[in-house]
Protein backbone atom coordinates (compact mmCIF):
# COMPACT_ATOMS: atom_id res chain seq x y z
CA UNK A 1 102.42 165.19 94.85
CA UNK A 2 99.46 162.83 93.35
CA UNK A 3 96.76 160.91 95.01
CA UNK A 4 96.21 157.55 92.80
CA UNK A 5 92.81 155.88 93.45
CA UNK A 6 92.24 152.81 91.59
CA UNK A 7 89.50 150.51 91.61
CA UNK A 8 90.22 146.90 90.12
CA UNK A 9 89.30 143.71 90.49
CA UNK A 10 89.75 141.72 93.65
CA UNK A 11 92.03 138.77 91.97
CA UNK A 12 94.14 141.42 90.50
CA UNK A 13 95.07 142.97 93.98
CA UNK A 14 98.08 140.55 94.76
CA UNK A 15 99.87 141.25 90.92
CA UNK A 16 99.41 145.00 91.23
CA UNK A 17 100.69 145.06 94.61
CA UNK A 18 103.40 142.62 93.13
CA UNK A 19 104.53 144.84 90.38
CA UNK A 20 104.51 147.99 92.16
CA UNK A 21 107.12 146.32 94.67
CA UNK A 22 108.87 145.69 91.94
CA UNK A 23 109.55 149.43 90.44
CA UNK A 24 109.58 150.59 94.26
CA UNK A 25 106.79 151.25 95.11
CA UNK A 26 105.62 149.76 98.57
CA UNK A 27 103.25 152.44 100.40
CA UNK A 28 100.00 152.20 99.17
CA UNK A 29 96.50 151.18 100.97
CA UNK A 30 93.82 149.29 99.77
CA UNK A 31 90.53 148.91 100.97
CA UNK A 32 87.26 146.44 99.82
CA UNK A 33 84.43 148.47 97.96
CA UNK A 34 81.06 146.74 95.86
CA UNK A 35 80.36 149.22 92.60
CA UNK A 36 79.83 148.85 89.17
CA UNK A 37 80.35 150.52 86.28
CA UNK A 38 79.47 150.15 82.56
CA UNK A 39 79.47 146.18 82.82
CA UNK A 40 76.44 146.87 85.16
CA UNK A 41 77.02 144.08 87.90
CA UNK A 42 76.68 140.48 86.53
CA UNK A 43 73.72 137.61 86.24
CA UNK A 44 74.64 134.18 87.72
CA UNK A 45 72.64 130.91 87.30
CA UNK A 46 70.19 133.32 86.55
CA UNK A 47 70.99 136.02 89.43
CA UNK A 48 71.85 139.41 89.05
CA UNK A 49 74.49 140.54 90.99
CA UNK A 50 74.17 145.01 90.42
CA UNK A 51 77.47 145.86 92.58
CA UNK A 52 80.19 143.72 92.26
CA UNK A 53 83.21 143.60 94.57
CA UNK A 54 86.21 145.41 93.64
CA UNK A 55 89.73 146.58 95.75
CA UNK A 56 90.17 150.24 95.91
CA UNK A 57 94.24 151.22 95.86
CA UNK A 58 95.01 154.61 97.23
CA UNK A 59 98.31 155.54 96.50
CA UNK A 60 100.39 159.18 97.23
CA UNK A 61 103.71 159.60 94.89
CA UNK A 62 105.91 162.48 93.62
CA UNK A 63 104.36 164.07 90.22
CA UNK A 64 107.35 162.75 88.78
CA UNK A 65 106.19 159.01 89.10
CA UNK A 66 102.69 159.81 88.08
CA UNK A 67 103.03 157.86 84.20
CA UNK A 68 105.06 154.65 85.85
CA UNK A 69 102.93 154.33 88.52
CA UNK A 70 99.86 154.83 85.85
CA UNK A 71 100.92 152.35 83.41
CA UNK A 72 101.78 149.46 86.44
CA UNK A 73 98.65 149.94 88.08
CA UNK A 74 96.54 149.37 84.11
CA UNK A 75 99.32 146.43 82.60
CA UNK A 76 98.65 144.64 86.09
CA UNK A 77 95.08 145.38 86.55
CA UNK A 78 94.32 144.12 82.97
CA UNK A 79 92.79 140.64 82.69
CA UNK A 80 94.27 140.28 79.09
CA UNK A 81 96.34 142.67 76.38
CA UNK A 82 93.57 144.80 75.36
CA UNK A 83 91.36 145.11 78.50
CA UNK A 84 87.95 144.39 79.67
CA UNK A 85 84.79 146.39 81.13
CA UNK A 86 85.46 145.51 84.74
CA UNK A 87 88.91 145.93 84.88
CA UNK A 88 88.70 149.11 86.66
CA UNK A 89 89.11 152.54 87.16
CA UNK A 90 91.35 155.09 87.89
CA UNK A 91 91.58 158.63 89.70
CA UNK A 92 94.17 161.37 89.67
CA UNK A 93 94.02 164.09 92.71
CA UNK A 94 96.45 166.97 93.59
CA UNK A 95 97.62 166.70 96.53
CA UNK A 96 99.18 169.86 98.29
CA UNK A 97 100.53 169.12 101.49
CA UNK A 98 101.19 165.42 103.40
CA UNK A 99 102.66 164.98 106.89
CA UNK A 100 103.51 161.75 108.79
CA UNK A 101 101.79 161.73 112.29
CA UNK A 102 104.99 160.92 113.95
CA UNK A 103 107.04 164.24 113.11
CA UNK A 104 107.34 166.81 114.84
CA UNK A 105 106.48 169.72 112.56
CA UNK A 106 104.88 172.73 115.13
């Protein structure tokens, strides 16, 4: 199994939630983070803004689903075709073992 962290932008939450549905994939949690990354934060009316806020996706699936899930998570994330600094990042972790809290495994 795979851990999936992603970081993206907050008004791209809903889609990517949206499109992972769609392919079956409904177990994920997501959590609100600030960060930046190259982009650097962002000046407004002449106020800079150094962390920005961003949605952090954590998501646990089969090895075998690592390149879907991959390519949903960065066509959904993506404000345009190509991509923007700020669209986000992602994270790939091994995971070796996962149990659910309600078995009983001992």
């Amino acid at each position: 199994m795979i851990e999936i962290k992603a970081i993206i932008r907050r008004e791209r939450l809903q889609i990517v939630k949206e499109k992972l549905a769609e392919k079956g994939y409904y177990g994920l949690t997501h959590w609100h983070v600030m960060g930046r990354g190259k982009q650097r934060g962002v000046k407004i009316e002449g106020v800079q803004y150094d962390e920005l806020p961003k949605e952090m996706l954590y998501i646990v699936v089969h090895d075998e689903h690592k390149t879907e899930v991959l390519m949903t998570i960065i066509h959904a994330s993506r404000l345009n075709e190509r991509g923007n600094p700020g669209d986000g990042r992602i994270f790939i972790t091994n995971i070796d073992e996962g149990y659910t809290i309600s078995d009983q495994l001992l």
